[in-house]
N, C-alpha and C. Protein backbone atom coordinates (compact mmCIF):
# COMPACT_ATOMS: atom_id res chain seq x y z
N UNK A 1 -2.95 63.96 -65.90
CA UNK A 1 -2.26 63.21 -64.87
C UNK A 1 -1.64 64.19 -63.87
N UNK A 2 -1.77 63.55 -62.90
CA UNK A 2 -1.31 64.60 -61.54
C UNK A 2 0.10 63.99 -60.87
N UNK A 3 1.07 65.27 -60.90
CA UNK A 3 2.54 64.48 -59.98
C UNK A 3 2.51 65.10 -58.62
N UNK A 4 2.62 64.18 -58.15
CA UNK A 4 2.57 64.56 -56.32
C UNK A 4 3.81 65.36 -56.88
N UNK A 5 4.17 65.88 -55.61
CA UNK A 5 5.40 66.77 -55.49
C UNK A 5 6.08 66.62 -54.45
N UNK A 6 6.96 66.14 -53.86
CA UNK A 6 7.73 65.23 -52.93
C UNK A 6 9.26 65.61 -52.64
N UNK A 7 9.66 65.98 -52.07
CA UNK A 7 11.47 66.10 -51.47
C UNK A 7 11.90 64.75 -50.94
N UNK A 8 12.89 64.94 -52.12
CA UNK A 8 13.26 63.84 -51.74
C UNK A 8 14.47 63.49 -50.42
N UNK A 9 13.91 62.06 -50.23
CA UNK A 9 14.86 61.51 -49.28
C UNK A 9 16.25 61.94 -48.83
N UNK A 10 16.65 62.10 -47.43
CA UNK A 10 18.06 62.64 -47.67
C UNK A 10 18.78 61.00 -48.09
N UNK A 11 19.63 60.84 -49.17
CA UNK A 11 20.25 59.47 -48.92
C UNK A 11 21.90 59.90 -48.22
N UNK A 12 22.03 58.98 -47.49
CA UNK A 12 23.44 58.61 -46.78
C UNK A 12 23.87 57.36 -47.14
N UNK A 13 24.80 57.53 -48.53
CA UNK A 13 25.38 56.17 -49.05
C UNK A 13 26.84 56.17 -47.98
N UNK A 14 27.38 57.26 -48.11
CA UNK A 14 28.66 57.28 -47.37
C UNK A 14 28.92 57.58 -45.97
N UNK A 15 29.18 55.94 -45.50
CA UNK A 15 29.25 55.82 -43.99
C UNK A 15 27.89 55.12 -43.09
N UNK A 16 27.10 55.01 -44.23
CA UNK A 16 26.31 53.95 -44.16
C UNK A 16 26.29 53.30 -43.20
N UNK A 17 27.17 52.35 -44.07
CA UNK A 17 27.74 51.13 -42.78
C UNK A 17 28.50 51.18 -41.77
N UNK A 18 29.11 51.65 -41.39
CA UNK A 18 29.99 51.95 -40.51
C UNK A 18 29.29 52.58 -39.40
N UNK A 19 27.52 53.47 -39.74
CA UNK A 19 27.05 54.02 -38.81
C UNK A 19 25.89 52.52 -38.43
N UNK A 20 25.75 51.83 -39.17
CA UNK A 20 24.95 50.89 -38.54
C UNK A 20 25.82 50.15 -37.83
N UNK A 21 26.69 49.70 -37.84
CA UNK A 21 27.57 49.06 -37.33
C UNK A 21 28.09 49.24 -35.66
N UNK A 22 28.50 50.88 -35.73
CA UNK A 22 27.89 51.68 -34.62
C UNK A 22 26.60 51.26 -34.12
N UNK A 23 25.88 51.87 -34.48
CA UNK A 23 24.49 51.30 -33.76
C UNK A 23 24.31 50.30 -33.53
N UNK A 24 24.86 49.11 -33.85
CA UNK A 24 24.26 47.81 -33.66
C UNK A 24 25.48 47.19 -32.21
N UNK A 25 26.86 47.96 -32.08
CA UNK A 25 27.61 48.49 -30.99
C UNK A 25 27.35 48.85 -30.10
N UNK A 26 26.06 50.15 -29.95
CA UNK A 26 25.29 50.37 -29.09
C UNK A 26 24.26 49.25 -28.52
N UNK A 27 23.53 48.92 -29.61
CA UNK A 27 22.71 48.02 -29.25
C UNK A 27 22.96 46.58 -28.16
N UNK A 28 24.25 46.46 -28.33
CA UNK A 28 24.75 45.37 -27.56
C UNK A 28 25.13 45.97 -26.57
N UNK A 29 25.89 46.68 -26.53
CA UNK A 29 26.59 47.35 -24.86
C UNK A 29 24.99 47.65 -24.15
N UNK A 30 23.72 48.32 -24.74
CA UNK A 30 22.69 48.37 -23.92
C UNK A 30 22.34 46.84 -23.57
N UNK A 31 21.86 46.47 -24.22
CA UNK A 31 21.86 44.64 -23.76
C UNK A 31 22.28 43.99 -22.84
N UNK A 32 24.03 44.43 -22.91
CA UNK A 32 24.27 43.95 -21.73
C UNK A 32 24.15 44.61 -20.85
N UNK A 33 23.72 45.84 -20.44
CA UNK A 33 24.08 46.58 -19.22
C UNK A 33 22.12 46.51 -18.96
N UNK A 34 21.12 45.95 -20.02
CA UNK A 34 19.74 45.12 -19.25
C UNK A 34 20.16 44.09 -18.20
N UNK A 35 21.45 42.88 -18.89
CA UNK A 35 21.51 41.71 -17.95
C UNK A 35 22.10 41.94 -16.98
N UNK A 36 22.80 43.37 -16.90
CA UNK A 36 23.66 43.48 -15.51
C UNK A 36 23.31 43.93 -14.32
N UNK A 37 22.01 44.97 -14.89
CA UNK A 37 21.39 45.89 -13.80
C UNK A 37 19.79 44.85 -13.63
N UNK A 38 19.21 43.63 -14.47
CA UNK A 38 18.91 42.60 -13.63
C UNK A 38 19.36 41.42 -12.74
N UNK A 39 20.21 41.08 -13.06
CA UNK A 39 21.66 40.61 -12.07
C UNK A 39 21.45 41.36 -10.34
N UNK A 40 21.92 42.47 -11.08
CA UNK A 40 22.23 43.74 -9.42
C UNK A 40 20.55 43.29 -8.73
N UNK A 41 19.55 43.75 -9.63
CA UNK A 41 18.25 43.27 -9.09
C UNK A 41 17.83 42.31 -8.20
N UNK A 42 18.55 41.20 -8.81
CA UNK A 42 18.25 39.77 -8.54
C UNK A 42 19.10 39.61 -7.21
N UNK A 43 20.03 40.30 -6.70
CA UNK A 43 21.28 40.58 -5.46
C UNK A 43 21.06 41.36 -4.60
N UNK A 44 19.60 42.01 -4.88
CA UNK A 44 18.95 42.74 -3.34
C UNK A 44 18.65 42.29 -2.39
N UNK A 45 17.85 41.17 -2.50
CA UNK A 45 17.48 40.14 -1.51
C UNK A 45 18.40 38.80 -1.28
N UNK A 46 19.23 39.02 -1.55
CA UNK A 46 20.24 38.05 -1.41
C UNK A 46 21.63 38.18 -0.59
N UNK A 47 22.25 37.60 0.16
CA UNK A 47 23.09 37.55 0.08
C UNK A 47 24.53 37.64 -0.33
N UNK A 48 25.25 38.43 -0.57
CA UNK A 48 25.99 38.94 -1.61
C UNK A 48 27.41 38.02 -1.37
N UNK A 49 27.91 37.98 0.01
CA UNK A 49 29.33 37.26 0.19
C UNK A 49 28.65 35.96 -0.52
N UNK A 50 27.49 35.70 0.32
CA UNK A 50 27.06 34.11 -0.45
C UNK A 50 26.80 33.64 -1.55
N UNK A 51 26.41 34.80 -2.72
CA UNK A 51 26.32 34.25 -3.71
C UNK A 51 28.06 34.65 -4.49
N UNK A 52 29.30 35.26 -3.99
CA UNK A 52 30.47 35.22 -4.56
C UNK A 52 30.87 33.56 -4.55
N UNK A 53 30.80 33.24 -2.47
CA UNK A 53 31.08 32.22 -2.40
C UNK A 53 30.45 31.10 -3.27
N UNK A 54 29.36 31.03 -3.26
CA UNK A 54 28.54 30.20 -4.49
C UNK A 54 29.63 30.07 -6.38
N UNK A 55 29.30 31.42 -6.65
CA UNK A 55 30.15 31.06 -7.50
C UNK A 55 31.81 30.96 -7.80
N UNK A 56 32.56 31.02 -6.55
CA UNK A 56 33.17 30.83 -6.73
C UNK A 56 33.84 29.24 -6.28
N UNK A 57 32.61 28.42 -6.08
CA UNK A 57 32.37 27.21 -5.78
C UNK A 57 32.43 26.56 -7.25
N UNK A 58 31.40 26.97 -7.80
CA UNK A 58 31.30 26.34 -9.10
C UNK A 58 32.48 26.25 -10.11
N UNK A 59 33.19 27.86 -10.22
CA UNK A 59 34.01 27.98 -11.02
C UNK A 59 35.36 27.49 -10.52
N UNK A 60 35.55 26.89 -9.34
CA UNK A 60 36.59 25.81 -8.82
C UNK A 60 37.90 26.59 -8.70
N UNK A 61 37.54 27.98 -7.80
CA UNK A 61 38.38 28.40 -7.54
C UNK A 61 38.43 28.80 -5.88
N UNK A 62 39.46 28.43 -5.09
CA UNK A 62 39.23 28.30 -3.50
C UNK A 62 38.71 29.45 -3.10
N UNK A 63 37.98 28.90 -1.91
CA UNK A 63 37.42 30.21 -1.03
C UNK A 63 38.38 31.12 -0.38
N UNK A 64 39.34 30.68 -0.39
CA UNK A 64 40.09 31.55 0.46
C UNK A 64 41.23 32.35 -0.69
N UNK A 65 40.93 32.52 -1.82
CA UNK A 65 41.71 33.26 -2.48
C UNK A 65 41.39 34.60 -2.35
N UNK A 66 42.50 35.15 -2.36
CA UNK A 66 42.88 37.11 -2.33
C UNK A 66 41.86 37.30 -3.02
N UNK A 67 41.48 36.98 -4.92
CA UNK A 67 40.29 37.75 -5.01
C UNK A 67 38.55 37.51 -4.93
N UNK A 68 38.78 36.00 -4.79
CA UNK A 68 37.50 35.97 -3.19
C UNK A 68 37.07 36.50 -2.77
N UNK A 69 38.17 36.51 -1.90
CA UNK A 69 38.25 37.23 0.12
C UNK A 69 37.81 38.51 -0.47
N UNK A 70 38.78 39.30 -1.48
CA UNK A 70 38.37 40.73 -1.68
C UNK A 70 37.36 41.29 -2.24
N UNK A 71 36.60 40.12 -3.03
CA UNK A 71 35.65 40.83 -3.46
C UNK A 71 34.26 40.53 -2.47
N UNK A 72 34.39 39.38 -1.49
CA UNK A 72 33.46 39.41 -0.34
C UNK A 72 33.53 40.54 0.70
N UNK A 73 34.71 41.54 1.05
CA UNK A 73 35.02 42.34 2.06
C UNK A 73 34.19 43.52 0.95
N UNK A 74 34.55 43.68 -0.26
CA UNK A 74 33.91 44.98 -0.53
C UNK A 74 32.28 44.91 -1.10
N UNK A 75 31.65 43.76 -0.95
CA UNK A 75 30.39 43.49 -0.83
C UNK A 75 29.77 43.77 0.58
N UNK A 76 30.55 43.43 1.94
CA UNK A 76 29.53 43.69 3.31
C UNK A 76 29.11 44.43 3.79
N UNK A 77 29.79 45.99 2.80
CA UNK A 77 29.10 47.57 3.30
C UNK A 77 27.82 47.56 2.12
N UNK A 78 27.74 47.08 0.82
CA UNK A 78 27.07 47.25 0.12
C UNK A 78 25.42 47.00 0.60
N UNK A 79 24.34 48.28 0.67
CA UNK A 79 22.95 48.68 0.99
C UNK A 79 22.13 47.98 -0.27
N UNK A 80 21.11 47.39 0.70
CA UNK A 80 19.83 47.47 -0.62
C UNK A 80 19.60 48.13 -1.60
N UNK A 81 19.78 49.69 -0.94
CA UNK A 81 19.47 50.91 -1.62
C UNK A 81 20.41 51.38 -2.88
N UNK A 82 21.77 51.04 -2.56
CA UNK A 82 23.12 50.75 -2.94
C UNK A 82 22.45 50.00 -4.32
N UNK A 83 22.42 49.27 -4.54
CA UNK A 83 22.00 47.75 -5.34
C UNK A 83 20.82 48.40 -6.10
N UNK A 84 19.64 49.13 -5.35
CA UNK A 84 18.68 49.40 -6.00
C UNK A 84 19.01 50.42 -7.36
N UNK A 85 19.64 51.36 -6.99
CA UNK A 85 20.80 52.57 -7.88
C UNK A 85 21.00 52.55 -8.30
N UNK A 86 22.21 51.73 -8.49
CA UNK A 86 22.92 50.87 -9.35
C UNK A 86 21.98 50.35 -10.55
N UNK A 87 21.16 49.25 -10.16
CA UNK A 87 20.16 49.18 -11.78
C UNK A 87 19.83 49.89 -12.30
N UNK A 88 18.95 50.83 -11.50
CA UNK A 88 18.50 52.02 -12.02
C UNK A 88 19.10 52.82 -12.91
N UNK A 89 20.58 52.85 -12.63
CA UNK A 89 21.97 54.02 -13.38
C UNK A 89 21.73 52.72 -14.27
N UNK A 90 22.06 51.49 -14.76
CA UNK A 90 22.14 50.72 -15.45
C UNK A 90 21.22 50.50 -16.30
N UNK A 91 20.01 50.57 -16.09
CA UNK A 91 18.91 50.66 -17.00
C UNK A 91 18.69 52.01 -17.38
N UNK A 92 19.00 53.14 -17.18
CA UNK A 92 18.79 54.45 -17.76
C UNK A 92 20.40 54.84 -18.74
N UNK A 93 21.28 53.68 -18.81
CA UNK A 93 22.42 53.90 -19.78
C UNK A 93 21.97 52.74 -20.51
N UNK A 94 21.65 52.12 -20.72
CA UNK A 94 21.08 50.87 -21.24
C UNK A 94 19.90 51.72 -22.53
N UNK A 95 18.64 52.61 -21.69
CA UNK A 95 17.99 53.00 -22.37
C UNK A 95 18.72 54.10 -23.45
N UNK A 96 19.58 55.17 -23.11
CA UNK A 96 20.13 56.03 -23.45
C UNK A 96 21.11 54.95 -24.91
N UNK A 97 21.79 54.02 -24.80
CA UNK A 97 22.33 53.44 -25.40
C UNK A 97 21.15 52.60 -26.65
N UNK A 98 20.27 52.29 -26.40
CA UNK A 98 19.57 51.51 -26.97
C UNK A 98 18.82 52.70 -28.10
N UNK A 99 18.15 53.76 -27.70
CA UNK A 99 18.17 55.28 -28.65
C UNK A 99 19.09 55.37 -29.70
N UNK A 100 20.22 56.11 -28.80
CA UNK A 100 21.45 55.91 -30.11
C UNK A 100 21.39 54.82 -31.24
N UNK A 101 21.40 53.31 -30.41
CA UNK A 101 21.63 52.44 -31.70
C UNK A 101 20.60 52.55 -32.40
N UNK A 102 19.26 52.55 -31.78
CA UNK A 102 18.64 52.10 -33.03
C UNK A 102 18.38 53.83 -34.25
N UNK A 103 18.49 55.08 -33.44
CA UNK A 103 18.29 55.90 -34.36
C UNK A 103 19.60 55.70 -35.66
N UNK A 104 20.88 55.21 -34.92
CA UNK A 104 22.01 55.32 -35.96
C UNK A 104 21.78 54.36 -36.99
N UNK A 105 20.93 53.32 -36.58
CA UNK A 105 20.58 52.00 -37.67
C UNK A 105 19.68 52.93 -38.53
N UNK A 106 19.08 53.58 -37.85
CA UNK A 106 17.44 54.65 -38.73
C UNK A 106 18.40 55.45 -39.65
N UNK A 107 19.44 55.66 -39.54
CA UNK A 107 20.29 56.63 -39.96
C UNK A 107 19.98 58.07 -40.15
N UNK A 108 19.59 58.17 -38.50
CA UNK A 108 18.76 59.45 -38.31
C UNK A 108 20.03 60.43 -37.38
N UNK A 109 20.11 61.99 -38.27
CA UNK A 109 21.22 62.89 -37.43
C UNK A 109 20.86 62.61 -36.25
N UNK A 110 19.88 63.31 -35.55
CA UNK A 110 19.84 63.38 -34.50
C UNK A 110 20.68 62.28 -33.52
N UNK A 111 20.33 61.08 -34.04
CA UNK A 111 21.51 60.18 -33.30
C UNK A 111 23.07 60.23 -33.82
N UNK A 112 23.15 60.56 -34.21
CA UNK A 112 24.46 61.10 -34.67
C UNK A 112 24.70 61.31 -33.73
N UNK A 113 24.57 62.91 -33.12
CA UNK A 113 24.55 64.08 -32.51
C UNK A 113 24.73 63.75 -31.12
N UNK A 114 23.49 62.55 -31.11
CA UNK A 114 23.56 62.28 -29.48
C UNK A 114 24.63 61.87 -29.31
N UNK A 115 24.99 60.85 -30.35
CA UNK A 115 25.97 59.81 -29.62
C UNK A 115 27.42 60.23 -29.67
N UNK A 116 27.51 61.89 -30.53
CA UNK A 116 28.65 62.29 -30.54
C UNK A 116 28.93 62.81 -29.17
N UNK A 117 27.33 63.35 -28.50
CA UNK A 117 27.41 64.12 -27.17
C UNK A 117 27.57 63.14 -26.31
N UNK A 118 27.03 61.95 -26.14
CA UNK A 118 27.26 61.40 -24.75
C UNK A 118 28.53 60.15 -24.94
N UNK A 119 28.47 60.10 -26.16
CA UNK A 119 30.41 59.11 -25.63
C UNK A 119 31.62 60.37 -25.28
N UNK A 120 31.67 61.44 -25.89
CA UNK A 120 32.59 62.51 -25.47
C UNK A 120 32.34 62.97 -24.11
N UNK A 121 31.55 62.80 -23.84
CA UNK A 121 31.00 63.26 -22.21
C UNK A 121 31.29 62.39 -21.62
N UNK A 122 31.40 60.84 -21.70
CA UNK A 122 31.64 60.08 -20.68
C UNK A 122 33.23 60.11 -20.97
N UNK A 123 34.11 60.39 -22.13
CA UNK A 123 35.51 60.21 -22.06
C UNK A 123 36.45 60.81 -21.03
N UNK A 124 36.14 61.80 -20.23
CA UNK A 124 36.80 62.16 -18.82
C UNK A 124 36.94 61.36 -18.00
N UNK A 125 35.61 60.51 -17.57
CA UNK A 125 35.23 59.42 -16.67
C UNK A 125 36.16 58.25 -16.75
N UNK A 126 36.53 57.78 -18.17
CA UNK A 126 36.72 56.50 -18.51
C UNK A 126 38.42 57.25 -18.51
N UNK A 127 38.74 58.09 -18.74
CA UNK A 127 40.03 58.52 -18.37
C UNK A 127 40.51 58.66 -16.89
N UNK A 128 39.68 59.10 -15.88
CA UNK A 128 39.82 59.24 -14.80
C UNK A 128 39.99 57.75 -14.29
N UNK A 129 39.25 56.28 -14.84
CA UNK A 129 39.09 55.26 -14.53
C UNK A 129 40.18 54.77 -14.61
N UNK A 130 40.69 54.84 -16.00
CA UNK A 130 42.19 54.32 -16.43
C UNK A 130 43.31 54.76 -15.83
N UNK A 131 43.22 56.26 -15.65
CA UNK A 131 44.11 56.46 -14.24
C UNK A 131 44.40 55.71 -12.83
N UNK A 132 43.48 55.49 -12.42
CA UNK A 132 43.11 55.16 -11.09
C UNK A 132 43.24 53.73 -10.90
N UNK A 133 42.74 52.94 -11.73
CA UNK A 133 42.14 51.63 -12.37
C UNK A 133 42.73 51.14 -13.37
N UNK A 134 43.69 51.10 -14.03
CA UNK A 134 43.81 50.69 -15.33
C UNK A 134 43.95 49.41 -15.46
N UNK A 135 43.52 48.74 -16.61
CA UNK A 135 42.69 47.72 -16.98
C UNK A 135 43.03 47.50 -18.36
N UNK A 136 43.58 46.86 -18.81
CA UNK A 136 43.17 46.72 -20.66
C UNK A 136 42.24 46.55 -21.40
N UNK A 137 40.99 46.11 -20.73
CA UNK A 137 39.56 46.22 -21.09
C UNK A 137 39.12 47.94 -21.02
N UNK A 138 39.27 48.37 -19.94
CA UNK A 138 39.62 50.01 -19.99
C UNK A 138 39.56 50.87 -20.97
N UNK A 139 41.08 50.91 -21.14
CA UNK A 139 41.79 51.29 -22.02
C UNK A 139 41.07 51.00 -23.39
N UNK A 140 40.86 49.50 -24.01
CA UNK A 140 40.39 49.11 -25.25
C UNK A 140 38.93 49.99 -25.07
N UNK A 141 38.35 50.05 -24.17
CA UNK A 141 36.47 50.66 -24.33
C UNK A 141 37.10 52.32 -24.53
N UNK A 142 37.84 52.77 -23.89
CA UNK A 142 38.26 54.26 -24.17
C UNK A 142 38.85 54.63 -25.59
N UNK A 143 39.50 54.02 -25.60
CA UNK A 143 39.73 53.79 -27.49
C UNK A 143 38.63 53.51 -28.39
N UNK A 144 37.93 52.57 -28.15
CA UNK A 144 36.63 52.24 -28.88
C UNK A 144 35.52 53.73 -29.09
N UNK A 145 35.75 54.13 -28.00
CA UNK A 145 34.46 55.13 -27.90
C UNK A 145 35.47 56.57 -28.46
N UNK A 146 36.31 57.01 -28.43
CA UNK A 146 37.09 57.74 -28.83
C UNK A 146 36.93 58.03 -30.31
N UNK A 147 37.56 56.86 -31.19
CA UNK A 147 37.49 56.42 -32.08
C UNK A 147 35.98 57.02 -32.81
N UNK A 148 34.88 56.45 -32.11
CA UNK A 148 33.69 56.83 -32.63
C UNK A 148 33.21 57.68 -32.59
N UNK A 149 33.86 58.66 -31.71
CA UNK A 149 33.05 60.43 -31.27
C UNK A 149 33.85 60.74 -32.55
N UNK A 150 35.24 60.84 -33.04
CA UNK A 150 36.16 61.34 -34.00
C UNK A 150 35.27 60.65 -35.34
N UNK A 151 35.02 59.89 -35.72
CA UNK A 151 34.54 59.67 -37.08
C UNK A 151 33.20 59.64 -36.73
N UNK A 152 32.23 60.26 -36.19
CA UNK A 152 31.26 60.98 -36.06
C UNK A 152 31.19 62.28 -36.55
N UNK A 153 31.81 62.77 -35.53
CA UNK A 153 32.44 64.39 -35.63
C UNK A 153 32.53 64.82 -37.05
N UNK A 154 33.34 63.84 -37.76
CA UNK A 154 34.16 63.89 -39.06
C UNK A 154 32.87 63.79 -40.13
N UNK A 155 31.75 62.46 -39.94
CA UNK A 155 31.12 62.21 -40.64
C UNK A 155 29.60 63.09 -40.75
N UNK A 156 29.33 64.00 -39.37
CA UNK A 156 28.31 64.87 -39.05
C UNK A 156 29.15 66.28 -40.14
N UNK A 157 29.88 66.76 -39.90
CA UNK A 157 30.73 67.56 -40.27
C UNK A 157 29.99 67.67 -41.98
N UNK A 158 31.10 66.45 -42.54
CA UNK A 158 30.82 66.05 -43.88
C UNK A 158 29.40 65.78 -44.86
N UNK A 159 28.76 65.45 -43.70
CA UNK A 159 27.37 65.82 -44.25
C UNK A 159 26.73 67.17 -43.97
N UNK A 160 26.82 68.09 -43.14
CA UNK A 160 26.64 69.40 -43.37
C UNK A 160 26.92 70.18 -44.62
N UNK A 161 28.37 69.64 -44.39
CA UNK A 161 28.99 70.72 -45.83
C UNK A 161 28.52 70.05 -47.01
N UNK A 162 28.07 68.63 -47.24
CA UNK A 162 27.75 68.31 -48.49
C UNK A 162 26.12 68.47 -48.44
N UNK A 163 25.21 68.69 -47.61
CA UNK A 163 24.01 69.34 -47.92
C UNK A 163 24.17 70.89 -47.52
N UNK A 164 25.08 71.58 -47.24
CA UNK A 164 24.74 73.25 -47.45
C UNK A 164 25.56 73.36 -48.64
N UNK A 165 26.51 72.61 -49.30
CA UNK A 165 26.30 72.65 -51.02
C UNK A 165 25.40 72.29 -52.01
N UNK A 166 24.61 71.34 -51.22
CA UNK A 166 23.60 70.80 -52.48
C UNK A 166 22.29 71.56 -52.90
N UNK A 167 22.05 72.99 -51.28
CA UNK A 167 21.05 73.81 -51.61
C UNK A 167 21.78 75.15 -51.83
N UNK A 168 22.91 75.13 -52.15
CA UNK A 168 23.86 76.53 -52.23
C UNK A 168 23.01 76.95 -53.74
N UNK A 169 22.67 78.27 -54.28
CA UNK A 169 22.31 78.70 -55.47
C UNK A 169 23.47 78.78 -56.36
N UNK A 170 22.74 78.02 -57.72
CA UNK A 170 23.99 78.06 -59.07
C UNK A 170 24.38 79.66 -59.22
């Protein structure tokens, strides 16, 4: 009888879940940022004051309210080209996001890695935002993503040192 000879699997019991969970985090924030940057799509050839006014018809709130009015004044400089961009940046964080989740569901390092690199990379941004902008939605996504670069960090870390012990010589 013949035994294949095989290495085995790396298993990741610990943190498991918490990394799919993550990923499946990702998976939604890409999702939505598909319906947003087809949205922007769908607002090239359109009218932009007109479709605020539109919905802000439906949702039965007057035309002539402050944030109306304001969000029609900072729509009338907005370019085709403007609009075209915009998806584009939206569907290439969308894709970038959709990687991460599903490698972290694969429970593959490499997504680890990424996703330790590009939420810490955007945390300047989302700080600079909250400065400028602050928002409690903000704030809560800067925490959220914070949160997850640190028990990344922690959990990439922890699996290093527990596989450069497991091939350390007795």
């Amino acid at each position: 009888m013949v035994e294949s000879v095989s290495t085995p699997a790396r298993s990741r019991p610990r943190g498991a879940y918490l990394l799919r969970i993550i990923g499946l985090f990702k998976i939604i924030k890409a999702t939505v940022l598909v319906i947003a940057a087809i949205v922007v799509l769908k607002l090239i050839h359109r009218d932009i004051a007109e479709v605020i006014a539109s919905w802000a018809r439906r949702l039965h709130i007057a035309p002539g309210t402050l944030v109306v009015e304001h969000l029609i004044e900072k729509t009338l400089t907005v370019t085709h080209r403007q609009l075209f961009v915009l998806a584009m940046v939206l569907f290439a964080y969308a894709t970038m996001f959709f990687i991460e989740g599903i490698g972290l569901i694969l429970m593959k390092h490499w997504a680890e890695w990424m996703t330790v690199i590009t939420t810490s990379g955007l945390i300047p941004f989302e700080i600079y935002e909250l400065i400028h902008r602050p928002t409690v939605l903000k704030a809560a996504a800067m925490v959220v993503n914070i949160a997850i670069a640190i028990y990344l960090v922690i959990h990439v870390r922890n699996e290093a040192r527990a596989h450069a012990e497991s091939i350390k010589p007795n």
